[in-house]
N, C-alpha and C. Protein backbone atom coordinates (compact mmCIF):
# COMPACT_ATOMS: atom_id res chain seq x y z
N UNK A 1 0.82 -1.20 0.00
CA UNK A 1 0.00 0.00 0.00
C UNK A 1 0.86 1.27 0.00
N UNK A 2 1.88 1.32 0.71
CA UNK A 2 2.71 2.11 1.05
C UNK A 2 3.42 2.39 -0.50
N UNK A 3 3.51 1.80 -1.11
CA UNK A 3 4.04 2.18 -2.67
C UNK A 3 2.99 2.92 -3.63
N UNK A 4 1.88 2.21 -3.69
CA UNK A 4 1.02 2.81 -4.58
C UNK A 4 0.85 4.28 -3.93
N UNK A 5 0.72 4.34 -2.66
CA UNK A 5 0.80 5.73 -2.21
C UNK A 5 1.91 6.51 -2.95
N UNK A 6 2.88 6.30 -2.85
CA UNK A 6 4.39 6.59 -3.31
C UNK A 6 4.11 7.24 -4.35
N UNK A 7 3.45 6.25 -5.37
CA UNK A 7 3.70 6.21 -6.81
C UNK A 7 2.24 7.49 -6.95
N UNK A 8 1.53 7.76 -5.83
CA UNK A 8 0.36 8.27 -6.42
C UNK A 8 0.97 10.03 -6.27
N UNK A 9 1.95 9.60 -5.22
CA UNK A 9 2.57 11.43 -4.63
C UNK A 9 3.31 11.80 -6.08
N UNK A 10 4.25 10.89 -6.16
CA UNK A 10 4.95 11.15 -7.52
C UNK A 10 4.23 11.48 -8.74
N UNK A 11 3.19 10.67 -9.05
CA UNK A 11 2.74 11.28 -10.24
C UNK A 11 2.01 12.87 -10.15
N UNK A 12 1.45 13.23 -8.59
CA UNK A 12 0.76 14.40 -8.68
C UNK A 12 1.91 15.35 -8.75
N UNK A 13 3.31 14.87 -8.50
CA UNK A 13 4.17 15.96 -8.41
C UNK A 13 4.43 16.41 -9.78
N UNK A 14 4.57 15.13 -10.82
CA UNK A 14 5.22 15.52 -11.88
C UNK A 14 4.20 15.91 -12.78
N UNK A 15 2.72 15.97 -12.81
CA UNK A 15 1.70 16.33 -13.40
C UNK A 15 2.01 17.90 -13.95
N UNK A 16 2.44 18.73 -13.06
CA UNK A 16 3.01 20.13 -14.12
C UNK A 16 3.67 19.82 -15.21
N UNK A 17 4.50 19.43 -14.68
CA UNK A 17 5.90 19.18 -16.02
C UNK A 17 5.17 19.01 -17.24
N UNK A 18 3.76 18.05 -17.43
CA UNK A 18 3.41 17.58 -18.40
C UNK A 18 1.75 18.63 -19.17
N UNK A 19 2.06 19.76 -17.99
CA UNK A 19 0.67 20.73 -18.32
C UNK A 19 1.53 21.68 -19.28
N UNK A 20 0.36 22.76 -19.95
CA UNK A 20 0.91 23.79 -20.71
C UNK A 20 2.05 24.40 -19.93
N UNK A 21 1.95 24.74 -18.59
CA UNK A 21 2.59 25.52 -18.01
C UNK A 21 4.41 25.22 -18.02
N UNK A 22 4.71 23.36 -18.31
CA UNK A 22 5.70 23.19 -18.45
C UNK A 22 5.82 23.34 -19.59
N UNK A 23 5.92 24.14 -21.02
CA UNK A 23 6.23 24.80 -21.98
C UNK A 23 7.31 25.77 -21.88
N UNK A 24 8.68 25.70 -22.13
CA UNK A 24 9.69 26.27 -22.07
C UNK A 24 9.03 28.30 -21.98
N UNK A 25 9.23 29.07 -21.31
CA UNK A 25 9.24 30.12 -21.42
C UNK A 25 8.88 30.83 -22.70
N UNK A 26 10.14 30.90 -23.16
CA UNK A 26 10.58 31.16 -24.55
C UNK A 26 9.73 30.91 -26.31
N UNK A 27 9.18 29.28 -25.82
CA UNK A 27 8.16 28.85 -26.73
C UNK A 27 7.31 29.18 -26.78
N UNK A 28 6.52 30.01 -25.42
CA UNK A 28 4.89 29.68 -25.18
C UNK A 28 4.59 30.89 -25.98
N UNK A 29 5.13 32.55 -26.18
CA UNK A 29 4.77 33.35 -27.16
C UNK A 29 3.98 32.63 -28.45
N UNK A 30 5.37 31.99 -28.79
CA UNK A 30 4.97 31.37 -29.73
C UNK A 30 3.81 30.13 -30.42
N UNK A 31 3.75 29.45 -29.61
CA UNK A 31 2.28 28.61 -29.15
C UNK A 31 0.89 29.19 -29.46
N UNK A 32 1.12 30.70 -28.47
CA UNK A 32 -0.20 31.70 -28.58
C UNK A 32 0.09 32.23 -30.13
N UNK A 33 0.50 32.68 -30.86
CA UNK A 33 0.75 32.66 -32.33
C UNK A 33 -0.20 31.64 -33.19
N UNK A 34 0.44 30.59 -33.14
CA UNK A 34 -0.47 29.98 -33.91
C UNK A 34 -1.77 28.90 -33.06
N UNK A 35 -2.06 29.13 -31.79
CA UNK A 35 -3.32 28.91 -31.50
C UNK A 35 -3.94 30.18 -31.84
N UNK A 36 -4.19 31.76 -32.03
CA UNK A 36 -4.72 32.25 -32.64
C UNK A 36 -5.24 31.94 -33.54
N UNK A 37 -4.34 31.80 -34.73
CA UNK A 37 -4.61 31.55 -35.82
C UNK A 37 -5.03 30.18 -36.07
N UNK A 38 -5.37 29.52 -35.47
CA UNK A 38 -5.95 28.17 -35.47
C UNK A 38 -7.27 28.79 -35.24
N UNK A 39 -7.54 29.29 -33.97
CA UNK A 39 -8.92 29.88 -33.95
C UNK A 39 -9.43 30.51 -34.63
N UNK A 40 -8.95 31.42 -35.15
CA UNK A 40 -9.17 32.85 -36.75
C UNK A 40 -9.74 31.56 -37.81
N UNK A 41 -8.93 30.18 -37.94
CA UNK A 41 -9.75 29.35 -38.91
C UNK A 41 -10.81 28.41 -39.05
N UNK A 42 -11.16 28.71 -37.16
CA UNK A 42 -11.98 27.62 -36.77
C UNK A 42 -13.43 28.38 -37.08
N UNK A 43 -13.02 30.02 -36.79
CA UNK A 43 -13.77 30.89 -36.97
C UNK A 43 -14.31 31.67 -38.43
N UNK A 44 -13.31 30.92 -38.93
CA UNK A 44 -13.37 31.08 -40.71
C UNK A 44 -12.95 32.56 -40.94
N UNK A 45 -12.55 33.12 -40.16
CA UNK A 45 -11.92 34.82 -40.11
C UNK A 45 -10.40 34.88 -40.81
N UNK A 46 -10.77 34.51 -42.23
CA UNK A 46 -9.39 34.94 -43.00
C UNK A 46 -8.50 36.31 -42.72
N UNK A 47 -9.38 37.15 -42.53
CA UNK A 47 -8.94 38.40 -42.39
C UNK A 47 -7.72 38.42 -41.12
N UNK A 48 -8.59 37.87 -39.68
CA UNK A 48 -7.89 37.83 -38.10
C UNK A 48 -6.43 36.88 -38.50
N UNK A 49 -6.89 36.23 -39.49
CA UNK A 49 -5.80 35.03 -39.69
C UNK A 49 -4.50 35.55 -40.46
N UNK A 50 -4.85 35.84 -41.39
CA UNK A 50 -3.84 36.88 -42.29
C UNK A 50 -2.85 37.90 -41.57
N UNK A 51 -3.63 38.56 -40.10
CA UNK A 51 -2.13 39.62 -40.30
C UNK A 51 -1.34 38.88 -39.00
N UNK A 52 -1.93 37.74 -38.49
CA UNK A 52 -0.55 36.79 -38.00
C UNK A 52 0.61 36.38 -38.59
N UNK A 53 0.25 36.85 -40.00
CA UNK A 53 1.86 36.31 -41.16
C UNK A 53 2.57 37.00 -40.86
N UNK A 54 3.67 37.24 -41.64
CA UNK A 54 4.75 37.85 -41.70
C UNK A 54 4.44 38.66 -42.94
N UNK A 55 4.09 37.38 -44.45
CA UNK A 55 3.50 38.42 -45.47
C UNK A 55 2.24 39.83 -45.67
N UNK A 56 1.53 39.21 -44.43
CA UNK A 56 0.61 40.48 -44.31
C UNK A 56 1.48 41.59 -44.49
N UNK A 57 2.30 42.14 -43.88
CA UNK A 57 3.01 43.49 -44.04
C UNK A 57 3.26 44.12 -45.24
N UNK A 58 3.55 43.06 -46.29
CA UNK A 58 4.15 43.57 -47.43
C UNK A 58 2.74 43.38 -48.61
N UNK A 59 1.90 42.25 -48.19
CA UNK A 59 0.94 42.23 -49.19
C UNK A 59 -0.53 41.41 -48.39
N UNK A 60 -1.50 42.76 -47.53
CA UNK A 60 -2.57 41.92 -46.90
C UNK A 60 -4.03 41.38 -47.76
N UNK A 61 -3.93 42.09 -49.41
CA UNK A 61 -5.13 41.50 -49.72
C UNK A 61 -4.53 40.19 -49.73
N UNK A 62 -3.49 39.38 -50.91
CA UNK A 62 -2.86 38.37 -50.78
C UNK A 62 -2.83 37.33 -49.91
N UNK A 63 -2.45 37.81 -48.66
CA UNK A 63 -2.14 36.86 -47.60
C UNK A 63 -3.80 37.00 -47.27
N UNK A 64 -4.89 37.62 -46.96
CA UNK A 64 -5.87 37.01 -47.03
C UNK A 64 -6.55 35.94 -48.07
N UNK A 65 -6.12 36.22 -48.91
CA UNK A 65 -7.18 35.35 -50.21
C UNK A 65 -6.32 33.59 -50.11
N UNK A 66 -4.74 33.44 -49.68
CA UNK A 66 -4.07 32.78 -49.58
C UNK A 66 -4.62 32.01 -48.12
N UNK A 67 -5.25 32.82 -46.92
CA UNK A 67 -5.43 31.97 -45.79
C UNK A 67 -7.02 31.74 -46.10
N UNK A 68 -7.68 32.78 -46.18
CA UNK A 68 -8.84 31.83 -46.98
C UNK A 68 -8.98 30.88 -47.18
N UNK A 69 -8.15 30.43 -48.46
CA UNK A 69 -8.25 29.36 -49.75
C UNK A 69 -7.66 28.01 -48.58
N UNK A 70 -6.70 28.46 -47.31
CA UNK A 70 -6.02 27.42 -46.68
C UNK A 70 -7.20 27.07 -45.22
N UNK A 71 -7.84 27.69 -45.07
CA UNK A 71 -8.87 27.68 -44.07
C UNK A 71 -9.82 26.66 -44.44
N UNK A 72 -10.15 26.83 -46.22
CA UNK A 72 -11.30 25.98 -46.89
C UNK A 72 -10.75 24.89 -47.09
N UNK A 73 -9.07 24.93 -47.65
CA UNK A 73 -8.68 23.36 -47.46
C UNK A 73 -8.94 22.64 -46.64
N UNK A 74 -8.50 22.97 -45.50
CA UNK A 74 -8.50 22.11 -43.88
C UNK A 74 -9.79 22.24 -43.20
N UNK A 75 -10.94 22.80 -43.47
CA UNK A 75 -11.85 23.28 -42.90
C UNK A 75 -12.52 22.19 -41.96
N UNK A 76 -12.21 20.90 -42.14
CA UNK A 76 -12.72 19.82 -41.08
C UNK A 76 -11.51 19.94 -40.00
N UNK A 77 -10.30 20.08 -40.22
CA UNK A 77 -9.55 20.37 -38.83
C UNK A 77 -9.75 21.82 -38.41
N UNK A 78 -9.64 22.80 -39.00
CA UNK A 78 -10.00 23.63 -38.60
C UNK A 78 -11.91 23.90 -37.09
N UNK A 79 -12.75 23.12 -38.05
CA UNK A 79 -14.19 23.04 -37.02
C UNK A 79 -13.95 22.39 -36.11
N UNK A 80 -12.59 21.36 -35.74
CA UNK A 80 -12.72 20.34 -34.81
C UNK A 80 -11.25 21.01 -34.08
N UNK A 81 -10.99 22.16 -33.85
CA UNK A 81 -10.07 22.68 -33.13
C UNK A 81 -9.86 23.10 -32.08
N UNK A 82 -9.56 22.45 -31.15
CA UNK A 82 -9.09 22.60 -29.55
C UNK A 82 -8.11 23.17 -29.38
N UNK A 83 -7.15 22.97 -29.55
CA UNK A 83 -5.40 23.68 -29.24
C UNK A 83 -3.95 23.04 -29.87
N UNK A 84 -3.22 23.75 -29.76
CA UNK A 84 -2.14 23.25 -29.77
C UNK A 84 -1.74 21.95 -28.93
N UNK A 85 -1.12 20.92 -29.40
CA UNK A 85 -1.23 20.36 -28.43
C UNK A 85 -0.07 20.20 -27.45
N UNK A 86 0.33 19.71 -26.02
CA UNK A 86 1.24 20.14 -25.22
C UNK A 86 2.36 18.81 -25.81
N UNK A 87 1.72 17.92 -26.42
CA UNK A 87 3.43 17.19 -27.05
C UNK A 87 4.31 18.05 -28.39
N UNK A 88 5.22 18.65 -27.76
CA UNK A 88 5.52 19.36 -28.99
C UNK A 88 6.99 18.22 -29.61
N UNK A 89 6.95 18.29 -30.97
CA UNK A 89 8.27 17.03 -31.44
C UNK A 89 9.41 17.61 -31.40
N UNK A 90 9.52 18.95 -31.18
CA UNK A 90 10.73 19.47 -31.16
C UNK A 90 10.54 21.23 -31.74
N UNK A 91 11.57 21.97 -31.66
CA UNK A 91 11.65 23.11 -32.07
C UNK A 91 12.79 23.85 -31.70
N UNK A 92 13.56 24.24 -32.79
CA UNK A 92 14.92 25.00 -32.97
C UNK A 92 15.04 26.56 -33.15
N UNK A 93 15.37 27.33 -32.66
CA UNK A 93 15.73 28.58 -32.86
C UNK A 93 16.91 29.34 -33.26
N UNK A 94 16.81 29.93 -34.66
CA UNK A 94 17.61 30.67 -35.18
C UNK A 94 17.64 31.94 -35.06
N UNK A 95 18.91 32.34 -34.63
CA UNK A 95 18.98 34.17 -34.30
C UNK A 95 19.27 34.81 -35.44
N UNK A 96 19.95 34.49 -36.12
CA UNK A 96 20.15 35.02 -38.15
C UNK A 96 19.29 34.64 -38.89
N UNK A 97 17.94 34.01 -38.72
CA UNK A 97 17.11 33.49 -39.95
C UNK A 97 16.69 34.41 -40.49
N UNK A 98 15.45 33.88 -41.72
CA UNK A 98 14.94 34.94 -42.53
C UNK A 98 14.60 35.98 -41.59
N UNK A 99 15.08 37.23 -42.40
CA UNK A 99 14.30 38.40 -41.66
C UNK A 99 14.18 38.81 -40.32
N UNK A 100 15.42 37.93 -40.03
CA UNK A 100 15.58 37.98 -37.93
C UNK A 100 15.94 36.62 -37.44
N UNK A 101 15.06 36.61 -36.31
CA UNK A 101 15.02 35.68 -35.37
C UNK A 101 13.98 34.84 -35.77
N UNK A 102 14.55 33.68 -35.82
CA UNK A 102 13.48 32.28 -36.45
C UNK A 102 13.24 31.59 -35.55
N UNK A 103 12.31 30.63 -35.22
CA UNK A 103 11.95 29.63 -34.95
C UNK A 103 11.15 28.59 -35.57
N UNK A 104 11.66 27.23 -35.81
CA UNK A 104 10.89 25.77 -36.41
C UNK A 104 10.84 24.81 -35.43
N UNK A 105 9.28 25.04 -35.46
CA UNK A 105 8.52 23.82 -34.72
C UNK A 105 7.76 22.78 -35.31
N UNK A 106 7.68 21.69 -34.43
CA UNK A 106 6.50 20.42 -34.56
C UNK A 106 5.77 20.02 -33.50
N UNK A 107 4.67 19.50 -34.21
CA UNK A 107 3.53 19.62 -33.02
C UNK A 107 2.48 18.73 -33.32
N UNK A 108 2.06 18.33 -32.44
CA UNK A 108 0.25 18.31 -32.15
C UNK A 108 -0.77 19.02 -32.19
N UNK A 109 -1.98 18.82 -32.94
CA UNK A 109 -2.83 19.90 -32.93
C UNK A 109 -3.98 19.01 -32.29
N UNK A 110 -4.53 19.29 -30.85
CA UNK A 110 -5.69 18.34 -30.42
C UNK A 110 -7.09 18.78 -31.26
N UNK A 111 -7.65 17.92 -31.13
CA UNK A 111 -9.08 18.32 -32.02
C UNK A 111 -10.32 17.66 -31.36
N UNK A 112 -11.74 18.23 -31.21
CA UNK A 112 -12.52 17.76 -30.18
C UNK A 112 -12.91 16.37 -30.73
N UNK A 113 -12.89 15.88 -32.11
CA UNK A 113 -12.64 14.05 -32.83
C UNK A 113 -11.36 14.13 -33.17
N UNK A 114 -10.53 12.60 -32.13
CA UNK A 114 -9.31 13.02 -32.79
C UNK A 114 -8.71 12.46 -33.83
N UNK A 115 -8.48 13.51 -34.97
CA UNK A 115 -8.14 13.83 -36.45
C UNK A 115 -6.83 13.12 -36.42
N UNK A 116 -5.49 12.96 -35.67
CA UNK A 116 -4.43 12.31 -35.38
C UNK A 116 -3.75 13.83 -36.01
N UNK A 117 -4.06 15.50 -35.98
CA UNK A 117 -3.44 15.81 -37.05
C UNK A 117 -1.90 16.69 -36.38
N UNK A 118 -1.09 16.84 -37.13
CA UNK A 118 0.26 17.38 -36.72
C UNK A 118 0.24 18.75 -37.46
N UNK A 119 1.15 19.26 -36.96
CA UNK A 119 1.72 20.63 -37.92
C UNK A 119 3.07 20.70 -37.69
N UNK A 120 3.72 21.72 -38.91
CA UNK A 120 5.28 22.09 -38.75
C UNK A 120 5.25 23.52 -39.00
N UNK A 121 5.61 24.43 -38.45
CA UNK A 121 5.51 25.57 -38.78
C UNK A 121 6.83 26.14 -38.64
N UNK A 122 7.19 27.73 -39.05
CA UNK A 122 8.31 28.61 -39.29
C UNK A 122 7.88 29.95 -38.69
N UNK A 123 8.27 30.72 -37.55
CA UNK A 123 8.10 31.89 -37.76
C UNK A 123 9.22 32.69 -37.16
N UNK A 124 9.01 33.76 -37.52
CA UNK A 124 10.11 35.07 -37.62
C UNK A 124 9.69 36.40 -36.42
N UNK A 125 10.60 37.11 -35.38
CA UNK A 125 10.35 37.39 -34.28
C UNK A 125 10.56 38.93 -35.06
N UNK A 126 9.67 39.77 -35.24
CA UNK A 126 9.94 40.82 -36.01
C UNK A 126 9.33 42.11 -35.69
N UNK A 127 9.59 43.21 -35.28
CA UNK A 127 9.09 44.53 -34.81
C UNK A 127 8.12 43.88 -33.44
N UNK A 128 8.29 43.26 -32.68
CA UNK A 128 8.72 42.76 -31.16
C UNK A 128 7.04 41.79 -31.61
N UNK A 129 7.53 41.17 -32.48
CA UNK A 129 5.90 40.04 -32.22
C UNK A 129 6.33 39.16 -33.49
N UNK A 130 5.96 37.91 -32.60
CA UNK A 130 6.15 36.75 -33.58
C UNK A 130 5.18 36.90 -35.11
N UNK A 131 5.57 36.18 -36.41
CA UNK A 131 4.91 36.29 -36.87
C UNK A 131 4.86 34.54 -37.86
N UNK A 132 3.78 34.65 -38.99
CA UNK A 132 3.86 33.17 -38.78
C UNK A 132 4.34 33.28 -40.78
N UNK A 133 5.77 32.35 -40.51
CA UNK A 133 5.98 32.33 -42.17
C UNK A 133 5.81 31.04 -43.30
N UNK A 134 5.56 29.97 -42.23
CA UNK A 134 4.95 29.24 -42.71
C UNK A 134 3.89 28.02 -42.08
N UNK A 135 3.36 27.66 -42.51
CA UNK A 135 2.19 26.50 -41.32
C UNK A 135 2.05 25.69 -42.41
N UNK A 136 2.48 24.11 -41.86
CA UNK A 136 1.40 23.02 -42.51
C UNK A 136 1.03 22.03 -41.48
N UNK A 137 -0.21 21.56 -42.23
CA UNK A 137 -1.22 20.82 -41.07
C UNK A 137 -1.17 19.46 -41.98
N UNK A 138 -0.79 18.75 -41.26
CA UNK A 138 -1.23 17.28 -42.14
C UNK A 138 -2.33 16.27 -41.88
């Protein structure tokens, strides 16, 4: 008895580690980035979705008609969208990348049926806010 107790303290201890909250500092900006924009597509709001890019700046009818057209692709993961999910596969940060400061991630995307679906994304840390330069959902 005295073990299962053990084993029950231990797991409540390490239960953070495995919540959002154990998300490296550094990453979680980034997280809120593209759970936005997960929501902007759940919400079918091309527009909200668009100036999370990076290309919005230089061309926003574009990058709308472009997240649009990517909203209607995915539009069954998009309606079944819960969050990011907290297993992330990895993610590297570059201080010289395009246009600045980069970061490439992989991930989980939970969904309220689960879709099994992943993403890999790219974004660039630019006039003090992440922005998103590339997303795919598989």
């Amino acid at each position: 008895m005295a073990r299962g107790r053990w084993l029950a303290v231990l797991a409540l201890c390490l239960w953070p580690c495995f919540s959002r909250a154990a998300v490296p500092e550094e990453i979680a900006p980034v997280l809120q980035v593209l759970d936005r924009f997960m929501f902007a597509g759940k919400e079918g709001d091309a527009a909200r979705g668009a100036q999370l890019l990076d290309m919005y700046e230089t061309s926003p009818k574009k990058a709308e008609r472009e997240i649009d057209a990517f909203f209607k692709r995915n539009s069954e993961i998009f309606r079944a969208y819960v969050s990011i999910s907290n297993d992330l596969y990895g993610y590297e940060f570059t201080e010289r990348g395009f246009r600045g400061r980069n970061v490439e991630l992989e991930g989980g995307v939970d969904t309220e049926v689960d879709l099994g679906t992943e993403f890999s994304a790219r974004l660039v840390f630019r006039d003090q806010r992440w922005r998103i330069i590339s997303l795919e959902i598989d």
